[in-house]
N, C-alpha and C. Protein backbone atom coordinates (compact mmCIF):
# COMPACT_ATOMS: atom_id res chain seq x y z
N UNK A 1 0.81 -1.17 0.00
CA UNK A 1 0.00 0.00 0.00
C UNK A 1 0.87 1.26 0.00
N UNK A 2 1.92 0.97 0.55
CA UNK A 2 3.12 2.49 0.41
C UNK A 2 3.35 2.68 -0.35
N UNK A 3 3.76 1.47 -1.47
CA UNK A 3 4.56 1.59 -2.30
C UNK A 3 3.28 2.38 -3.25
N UNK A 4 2.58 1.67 -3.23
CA UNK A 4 1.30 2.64 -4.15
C UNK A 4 0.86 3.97 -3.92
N UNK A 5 1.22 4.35 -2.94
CA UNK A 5 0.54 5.75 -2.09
C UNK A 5 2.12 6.81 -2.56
N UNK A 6 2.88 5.97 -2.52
CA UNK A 6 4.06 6.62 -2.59
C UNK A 6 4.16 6.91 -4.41
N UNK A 7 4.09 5.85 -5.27
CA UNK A 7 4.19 6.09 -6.84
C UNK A 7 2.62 7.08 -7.20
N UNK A 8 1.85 7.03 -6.56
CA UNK A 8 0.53 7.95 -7.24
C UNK A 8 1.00 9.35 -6.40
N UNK A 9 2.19 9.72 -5.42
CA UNK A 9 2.40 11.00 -4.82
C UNK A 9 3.29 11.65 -5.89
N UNK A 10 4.57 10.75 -6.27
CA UNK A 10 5.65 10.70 -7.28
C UNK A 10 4.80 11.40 -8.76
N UNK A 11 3.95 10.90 -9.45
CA UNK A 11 2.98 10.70 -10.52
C UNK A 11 2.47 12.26 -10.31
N UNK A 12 1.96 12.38 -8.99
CA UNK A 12 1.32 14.00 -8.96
C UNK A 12 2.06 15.26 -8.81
N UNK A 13 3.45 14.83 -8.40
CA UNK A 13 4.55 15.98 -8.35
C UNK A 13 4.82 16.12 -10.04
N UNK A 14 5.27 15.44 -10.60
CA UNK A 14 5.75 14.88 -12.24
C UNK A 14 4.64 15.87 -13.01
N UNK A 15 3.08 15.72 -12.92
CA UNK A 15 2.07 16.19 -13.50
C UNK A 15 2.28 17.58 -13.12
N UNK A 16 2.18 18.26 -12.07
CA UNK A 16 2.22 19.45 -11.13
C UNK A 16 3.92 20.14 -12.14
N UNK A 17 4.22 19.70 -12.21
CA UNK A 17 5.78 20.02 -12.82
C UNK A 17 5.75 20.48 -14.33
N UNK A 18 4.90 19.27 -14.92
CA UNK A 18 5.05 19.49 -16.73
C UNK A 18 4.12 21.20 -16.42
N UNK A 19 3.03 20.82 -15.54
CA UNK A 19 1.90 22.06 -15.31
C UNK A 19 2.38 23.23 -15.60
N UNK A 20 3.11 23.30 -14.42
CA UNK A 20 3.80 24.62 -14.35
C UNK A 20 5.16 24.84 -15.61
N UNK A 21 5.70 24.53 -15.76
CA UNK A 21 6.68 24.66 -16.80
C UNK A 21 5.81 24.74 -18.32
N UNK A 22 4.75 24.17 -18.42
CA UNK A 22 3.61 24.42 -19.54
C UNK A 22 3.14 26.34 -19.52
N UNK A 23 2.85 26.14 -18.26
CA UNK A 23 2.02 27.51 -18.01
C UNK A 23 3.22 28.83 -17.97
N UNK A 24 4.58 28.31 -17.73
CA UNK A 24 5.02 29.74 -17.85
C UNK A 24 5.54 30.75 -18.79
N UNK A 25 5.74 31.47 -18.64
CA UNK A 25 5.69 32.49 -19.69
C UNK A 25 7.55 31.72 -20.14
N UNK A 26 7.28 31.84 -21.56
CA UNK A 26 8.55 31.50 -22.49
C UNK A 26 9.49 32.91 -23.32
N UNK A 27 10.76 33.02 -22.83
CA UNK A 27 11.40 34.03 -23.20
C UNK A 27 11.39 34.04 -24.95
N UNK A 28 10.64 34.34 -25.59
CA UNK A 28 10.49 34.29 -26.97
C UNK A 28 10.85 35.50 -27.51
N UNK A 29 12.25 35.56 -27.98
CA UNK A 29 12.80 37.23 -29.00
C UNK A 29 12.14 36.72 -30.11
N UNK A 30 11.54 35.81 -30.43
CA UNK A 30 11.20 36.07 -32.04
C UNK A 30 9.86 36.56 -31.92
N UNK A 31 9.92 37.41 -33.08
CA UNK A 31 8.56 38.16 -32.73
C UNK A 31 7.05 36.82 -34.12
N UNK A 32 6.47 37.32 -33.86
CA UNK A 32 5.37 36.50 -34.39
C UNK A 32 4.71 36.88 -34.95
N UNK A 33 4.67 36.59 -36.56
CA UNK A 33 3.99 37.49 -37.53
C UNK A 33 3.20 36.59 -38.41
N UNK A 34 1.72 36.95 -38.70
CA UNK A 34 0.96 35.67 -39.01
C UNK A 34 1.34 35.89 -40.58
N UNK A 35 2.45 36.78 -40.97
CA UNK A 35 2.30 36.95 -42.68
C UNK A 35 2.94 35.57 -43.10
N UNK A 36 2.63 35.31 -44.00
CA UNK A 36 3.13 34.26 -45.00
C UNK A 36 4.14 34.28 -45.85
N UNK A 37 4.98 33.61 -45.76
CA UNK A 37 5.87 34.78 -47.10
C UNK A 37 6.36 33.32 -48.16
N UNK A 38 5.99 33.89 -48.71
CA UNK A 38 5.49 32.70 -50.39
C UNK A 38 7.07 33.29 -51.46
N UNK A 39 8.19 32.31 -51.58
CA UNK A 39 9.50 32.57 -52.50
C UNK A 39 9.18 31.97 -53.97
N UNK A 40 9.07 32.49 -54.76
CA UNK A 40 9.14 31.97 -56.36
C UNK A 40 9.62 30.98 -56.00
N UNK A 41 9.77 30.03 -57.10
CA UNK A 41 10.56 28.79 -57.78
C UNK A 41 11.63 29.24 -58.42
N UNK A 42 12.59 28.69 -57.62
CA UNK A 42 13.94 29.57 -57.55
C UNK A 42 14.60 28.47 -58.86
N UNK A 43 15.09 28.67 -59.93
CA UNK A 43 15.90 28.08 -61.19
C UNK A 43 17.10 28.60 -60.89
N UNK A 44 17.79 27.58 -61.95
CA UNK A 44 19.17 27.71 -62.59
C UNK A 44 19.34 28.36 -63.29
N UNK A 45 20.59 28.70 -63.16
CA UNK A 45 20.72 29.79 -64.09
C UNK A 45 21.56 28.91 -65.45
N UNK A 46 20.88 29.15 -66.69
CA UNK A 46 21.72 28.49 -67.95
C UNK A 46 23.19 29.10 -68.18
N UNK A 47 24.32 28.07 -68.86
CA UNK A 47 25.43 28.42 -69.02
C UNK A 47 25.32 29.59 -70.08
N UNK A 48 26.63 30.17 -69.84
CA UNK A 48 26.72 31.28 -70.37
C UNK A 48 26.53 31.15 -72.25
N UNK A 49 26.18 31.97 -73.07
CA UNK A 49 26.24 31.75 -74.32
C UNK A 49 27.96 31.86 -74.50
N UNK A 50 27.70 30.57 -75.60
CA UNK A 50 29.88 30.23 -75.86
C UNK A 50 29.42 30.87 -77.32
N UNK A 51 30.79 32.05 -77.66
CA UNK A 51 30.93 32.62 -78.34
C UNK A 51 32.45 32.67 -78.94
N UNK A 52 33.00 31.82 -78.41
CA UNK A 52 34.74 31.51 -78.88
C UNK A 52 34.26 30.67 -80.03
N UNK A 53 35.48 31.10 -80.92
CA UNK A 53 35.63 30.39 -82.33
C UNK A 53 35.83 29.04 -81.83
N UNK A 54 36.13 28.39 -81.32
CA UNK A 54 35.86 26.91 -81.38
C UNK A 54 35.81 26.90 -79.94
N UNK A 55 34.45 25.86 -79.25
CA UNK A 55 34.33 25.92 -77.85
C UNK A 55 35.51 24.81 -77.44
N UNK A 56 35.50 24.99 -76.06
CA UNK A 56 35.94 23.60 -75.77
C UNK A 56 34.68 22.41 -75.21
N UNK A 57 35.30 21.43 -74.62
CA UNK A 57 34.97 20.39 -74.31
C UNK A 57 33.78 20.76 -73.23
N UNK A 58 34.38 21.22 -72.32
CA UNK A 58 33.52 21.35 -70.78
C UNK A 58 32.83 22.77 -71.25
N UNK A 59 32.48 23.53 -72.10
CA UNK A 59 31.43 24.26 -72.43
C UNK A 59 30.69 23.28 -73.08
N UNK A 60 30.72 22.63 -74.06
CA UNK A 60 30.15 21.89 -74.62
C UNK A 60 29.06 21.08 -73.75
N UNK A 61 30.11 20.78 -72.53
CA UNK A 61 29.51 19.24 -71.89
C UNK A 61 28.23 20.46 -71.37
N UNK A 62 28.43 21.43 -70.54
CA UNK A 62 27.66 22.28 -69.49
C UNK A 62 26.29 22.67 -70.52
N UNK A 63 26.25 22.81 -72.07
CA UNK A 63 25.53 23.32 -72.73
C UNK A 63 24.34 22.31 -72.93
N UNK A 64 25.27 20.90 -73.74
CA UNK A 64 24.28 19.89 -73.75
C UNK A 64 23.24 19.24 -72.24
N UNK A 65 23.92 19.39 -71.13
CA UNK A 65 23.59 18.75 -69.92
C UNK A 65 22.85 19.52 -69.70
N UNK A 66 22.70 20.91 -70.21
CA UNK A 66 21.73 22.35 -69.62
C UNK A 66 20.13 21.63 -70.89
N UNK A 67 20.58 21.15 -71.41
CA UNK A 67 19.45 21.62 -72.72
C UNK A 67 18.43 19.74 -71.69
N UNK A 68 18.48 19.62 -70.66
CA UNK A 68 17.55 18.15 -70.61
C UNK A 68 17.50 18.29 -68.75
N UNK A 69 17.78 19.40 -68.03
CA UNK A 69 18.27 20.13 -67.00
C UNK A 69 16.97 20.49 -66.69
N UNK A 70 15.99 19.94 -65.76
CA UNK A 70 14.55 20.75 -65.56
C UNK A 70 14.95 21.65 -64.62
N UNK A 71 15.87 22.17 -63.70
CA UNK A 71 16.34 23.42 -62.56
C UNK A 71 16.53 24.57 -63.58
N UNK A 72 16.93 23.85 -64.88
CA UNK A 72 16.90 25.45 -65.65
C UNK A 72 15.17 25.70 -66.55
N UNK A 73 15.12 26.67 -66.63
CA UNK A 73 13.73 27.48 -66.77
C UNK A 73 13.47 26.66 -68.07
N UNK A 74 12.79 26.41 -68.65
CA UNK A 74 12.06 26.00 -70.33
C UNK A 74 12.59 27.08 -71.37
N UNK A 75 12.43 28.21 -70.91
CA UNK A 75 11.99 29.11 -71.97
C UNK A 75 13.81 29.40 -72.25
N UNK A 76 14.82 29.40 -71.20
CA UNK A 76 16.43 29.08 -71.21
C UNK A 76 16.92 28.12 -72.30
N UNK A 77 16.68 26.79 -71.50
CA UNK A 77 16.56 25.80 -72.15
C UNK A 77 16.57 25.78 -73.32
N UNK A 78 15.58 26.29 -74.03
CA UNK A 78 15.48 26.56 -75.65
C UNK A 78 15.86 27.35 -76.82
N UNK A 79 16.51 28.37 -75.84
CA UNK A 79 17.79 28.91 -76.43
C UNK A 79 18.97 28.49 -76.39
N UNK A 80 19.22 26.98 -75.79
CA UNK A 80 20.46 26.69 -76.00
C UNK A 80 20.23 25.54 -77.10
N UNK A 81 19.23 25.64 -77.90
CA UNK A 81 19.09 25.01 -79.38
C UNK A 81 18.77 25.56 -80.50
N UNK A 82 19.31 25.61 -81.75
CA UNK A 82 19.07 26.11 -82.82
C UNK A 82 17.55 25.87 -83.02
N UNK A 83 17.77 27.52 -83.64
CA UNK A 83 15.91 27.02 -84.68
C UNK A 83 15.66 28.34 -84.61
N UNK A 84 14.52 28.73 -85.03
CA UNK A 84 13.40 29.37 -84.90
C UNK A 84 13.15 29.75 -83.58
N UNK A 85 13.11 30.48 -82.84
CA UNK A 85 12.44 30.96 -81.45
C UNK A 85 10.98 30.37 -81.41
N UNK A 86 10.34 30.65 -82.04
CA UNK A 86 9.21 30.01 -82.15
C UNK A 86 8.80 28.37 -81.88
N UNK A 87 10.11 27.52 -82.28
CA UNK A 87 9.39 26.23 -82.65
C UNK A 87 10.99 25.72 -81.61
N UNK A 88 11.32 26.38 -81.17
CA UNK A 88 12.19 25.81 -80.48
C UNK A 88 12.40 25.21 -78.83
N UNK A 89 10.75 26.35 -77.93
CA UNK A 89 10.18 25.95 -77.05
C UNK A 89 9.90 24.27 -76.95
N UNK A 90 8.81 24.01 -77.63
CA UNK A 90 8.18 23.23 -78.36
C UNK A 90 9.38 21.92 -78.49
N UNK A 91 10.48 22.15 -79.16
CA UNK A 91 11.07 21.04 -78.94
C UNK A 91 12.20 20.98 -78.20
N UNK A 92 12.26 22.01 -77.14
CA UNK A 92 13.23 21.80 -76.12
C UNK A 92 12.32 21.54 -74.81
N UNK A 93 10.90 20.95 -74.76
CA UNK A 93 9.74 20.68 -73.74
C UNK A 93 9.89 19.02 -74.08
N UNK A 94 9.96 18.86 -75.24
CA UNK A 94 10.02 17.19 -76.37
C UNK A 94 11.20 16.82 -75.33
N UNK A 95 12.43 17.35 -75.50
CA UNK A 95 13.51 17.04 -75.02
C UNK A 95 13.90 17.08 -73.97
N UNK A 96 13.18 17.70 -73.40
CA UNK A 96 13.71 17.72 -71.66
C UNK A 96 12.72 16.32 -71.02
N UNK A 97 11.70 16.11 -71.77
CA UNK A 97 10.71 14.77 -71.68
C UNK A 97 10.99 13.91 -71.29
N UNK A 98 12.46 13.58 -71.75
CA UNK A 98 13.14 12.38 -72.32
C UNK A 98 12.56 11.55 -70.70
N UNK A 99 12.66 9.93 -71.03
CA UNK A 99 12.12 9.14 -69.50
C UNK A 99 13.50 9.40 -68.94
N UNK A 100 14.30 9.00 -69.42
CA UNK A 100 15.80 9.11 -68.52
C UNK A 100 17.02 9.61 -69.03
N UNK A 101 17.20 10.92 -69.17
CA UNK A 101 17.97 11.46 -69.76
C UNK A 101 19.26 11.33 -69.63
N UNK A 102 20.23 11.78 -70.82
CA UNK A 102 21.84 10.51 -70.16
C UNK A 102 22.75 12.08 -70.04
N UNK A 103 23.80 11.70 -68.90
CA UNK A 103 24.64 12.87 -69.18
C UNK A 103 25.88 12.57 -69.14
N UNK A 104 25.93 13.61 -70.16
CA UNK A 104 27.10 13.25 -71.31
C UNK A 104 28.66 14.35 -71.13
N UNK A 105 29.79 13.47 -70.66
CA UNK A 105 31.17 14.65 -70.64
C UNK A 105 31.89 14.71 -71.82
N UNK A 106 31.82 15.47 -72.45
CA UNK A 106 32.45 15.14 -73.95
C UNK A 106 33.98 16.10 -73.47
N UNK A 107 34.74 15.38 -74.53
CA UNK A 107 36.42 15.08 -74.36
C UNK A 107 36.88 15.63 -76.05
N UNK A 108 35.96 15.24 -76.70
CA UNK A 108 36.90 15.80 -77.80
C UNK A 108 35.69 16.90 -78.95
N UNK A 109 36.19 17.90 -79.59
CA UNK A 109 35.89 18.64 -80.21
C UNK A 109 36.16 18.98 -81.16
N UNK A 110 35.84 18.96 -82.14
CA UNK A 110 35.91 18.58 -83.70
C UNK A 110 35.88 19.34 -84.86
N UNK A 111 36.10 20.53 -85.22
CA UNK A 111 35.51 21.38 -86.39
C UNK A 111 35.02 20.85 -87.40
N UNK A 112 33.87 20.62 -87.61
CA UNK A 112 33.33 20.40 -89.16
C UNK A 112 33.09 21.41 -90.32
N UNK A 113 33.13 22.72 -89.89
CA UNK A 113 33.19 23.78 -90.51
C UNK A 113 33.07 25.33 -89.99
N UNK A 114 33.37 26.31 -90.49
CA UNK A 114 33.12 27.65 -89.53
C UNK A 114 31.86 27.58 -88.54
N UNK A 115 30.67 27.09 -88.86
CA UNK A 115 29.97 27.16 -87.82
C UNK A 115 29.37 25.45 -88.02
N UNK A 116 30.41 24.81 -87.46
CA UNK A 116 29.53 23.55 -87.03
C UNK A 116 30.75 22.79 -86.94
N UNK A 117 30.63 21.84 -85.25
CA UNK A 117 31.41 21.54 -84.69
C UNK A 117 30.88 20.09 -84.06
N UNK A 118 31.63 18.84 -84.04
CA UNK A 118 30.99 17.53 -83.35
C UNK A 118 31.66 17.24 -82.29
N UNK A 119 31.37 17.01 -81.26
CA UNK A 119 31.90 17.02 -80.08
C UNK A 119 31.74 14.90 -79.58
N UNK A 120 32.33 14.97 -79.32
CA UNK A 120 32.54 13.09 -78.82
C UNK A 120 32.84 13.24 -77.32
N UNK A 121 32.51 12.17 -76.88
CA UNK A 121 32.77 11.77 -75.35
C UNK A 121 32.74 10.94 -75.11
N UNK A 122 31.80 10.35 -73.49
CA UNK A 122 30.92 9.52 -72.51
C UNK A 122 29.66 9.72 -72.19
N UNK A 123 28.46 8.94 -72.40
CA UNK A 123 27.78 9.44 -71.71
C UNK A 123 27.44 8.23 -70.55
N UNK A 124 26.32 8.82 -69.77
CA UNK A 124 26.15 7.88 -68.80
C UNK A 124 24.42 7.99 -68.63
N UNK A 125 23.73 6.92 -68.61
CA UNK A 125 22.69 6.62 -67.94
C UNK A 125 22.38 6.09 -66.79
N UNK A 126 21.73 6.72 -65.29
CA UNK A 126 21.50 5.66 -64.12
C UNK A 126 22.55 5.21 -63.78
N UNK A 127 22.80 3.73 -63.43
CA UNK A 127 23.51 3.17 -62.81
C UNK A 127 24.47 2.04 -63.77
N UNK A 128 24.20 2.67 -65.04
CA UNK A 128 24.94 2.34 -66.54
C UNK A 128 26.32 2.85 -66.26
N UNK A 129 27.56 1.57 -66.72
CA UNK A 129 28.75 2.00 -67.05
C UNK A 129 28.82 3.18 -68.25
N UNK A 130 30.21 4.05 -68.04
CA UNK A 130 29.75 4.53 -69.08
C UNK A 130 30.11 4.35 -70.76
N UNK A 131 29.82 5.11 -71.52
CA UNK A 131 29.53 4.60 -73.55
C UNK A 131 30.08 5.81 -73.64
N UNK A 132 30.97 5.36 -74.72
CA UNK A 132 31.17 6.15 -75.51
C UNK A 132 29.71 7.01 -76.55
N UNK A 133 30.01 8.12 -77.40
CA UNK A 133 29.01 8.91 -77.53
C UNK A 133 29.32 9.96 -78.49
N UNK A 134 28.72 10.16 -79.74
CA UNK A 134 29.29 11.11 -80.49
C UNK A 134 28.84 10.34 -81.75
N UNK A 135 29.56 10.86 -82.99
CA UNK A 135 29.81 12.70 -82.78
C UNK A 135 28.22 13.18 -82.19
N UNK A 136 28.01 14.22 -82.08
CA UNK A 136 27.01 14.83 -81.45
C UNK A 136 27.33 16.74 -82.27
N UNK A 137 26.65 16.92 -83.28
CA UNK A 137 26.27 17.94 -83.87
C UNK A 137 26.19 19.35 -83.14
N UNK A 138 27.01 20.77 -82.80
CA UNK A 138 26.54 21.50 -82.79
C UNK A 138 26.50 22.64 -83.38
N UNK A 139 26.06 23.83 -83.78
CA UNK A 139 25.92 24.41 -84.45
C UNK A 139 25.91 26.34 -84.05
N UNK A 140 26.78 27.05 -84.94
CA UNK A 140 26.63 28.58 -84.31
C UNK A 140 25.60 28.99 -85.15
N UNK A 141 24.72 29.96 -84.31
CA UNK A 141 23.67 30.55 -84.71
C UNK A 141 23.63 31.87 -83.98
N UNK A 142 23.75 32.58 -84.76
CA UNK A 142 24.12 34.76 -84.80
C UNK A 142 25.30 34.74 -83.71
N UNK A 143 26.13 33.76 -83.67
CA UNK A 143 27.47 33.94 -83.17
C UNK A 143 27.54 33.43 -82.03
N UNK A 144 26.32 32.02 -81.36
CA UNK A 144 26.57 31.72 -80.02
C UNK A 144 26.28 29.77 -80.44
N UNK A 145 27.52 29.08 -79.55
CA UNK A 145 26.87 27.63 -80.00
C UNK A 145 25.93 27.25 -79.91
N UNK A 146 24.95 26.15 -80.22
CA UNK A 146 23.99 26.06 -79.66
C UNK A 146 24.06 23.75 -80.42
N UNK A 147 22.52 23.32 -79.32
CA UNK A 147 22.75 21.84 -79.98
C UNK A 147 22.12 21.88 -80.85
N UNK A 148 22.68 20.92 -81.83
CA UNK A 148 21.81 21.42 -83.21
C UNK A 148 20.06 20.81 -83.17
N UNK A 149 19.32 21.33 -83.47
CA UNK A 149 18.14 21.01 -83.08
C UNK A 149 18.04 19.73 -84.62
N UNK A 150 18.23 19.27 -85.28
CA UNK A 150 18.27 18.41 -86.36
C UNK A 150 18.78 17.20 -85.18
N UNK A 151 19.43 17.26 -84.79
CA UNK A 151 20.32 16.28 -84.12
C UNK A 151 19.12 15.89 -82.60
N UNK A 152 18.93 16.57 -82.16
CA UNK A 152 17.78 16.33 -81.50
C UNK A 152 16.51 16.06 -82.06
N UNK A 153 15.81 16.51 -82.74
CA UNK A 153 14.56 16.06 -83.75
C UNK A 153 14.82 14.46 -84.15
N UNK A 154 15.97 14.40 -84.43
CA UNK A 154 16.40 12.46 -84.78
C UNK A 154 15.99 11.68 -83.69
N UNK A 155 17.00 12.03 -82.48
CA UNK A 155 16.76 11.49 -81.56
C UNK A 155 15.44 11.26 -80.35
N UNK A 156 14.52 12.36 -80.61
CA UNK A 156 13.22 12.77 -80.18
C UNK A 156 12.51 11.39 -81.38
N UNK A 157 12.81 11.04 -82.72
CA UNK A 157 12.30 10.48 -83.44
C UNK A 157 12.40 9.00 -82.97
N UNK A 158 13.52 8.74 -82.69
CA UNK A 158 14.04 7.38 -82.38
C UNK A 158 13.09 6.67 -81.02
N UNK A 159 13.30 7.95 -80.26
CA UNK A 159 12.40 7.50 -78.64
C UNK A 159 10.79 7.27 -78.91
N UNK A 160 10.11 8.00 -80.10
CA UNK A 160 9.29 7.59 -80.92
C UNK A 160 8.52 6.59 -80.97
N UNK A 161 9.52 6.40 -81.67
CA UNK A 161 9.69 4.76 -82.05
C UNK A 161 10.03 3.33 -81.54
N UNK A 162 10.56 3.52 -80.45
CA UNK A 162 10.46 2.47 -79.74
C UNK A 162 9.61 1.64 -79.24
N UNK A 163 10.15 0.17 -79.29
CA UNK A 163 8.63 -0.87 -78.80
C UNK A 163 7.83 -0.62 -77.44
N UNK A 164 8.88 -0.18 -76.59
CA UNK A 164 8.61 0.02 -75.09
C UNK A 164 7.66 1.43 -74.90
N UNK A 165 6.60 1.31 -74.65
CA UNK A 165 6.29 2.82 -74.30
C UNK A 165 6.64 3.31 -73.16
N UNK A 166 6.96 3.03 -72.12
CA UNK A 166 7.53 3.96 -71.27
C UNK A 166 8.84 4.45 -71.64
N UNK A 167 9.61 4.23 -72.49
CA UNK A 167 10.81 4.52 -73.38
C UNK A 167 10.24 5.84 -74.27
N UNK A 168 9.08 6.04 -74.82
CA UNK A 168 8.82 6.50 -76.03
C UNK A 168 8.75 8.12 -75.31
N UNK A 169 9.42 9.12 -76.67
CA UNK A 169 8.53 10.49 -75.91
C UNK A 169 7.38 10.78 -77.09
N UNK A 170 6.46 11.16 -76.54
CA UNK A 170 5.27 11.37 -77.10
C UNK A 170 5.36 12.70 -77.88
N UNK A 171 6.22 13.76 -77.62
CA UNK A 171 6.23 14.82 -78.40
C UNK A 171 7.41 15.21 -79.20
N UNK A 172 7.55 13.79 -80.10
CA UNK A 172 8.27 13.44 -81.50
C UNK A 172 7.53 15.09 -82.34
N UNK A 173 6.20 14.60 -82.45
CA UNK A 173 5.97 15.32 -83.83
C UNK A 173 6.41 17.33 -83.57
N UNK A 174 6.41 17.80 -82.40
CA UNK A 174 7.02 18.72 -82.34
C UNK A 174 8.50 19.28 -83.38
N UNK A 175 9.15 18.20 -83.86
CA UNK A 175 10.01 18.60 -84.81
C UNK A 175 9.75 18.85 -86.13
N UNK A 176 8.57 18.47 -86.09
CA UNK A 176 8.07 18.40 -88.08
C UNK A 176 7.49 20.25 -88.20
């Protein structure tokens, strides 16, 4: 009977305790403001436009890896592909689609002519060793590289086409 009289006395000091330490006033410097404060969707910022007569490698790699990059904005994105402003949204939305996009360090750089250059590398998918990769097409347009959007339209075609539909991107016909 003590021992019980004694743990239900124990039990009511314990309760009496949280009580008071509940009830007292809390030194709070932060002040308390019911405003809300709501931050945009903060993006990436796209690599810089490459404007050297022949890029190198690691502009190259930063340009292509930007163009399939959802942290960078859409409307970015699609200026780092040739075309039309117009029709270039449209298939840089196709391309960023992709189910599993591969990224690619390219190593060598190629002149094919004053404005068009093939760049070779690695790329890598997931938890894929990596492949070799190339050439890979890009192209100057009013004096800044860009990927050649032909070279993407193929490959938007190919994913197409595949047997697998979760493989396939659905917005192939965006290149026509």
């Amino acid at each position: 009977m003590r021992v019980r009289k004694a743990a239900i006395g124990a039990s009511a000091l314990v309760a009496i305790a949280i009580a008071a330490c509940a009830c007292s006033p809390v030194d709070d410097t932060e002040a308390r403001d019911p405003t809300v404060f709501v931050h945009p969707t903060q993006f990436a910022p796209p690599p810089a436009p490459i404007t050297d007569l022949v890029p190198t490698a690691e502009q190259l790699t930063a340009l292509y890896n930007a163009t399939t990059n959802y942290s960078i904005r859409e409307e970015d994105r699609a200026r780092l592909l040739d075309g039309p402003s117009d029709q270039t949204l449209r298939v840089a939305r196709a391309w960023g689609a992709q189910p599993t996009p591969q990224y690619i360090q390219f190593t060598t750089v190629e002149p094919v002519s004053p404005d068009m250059i093939n760049a070779t590398g690695q790329g890598r998918v997931g938890g894929v060793e990596p492949y070799p990769v190339g050439p890979i097409p890009f192209v100057r347009s009013n004096n800044e590289w860009k990927l050649s959007r032909a070279y993407v339209c193929g490959i938007l075609t190919v994913f197409a086409d595949l047997p697998d539909p979760s493989r396939r991107t659905t917005n192939a016909h965006e290149c026509k």
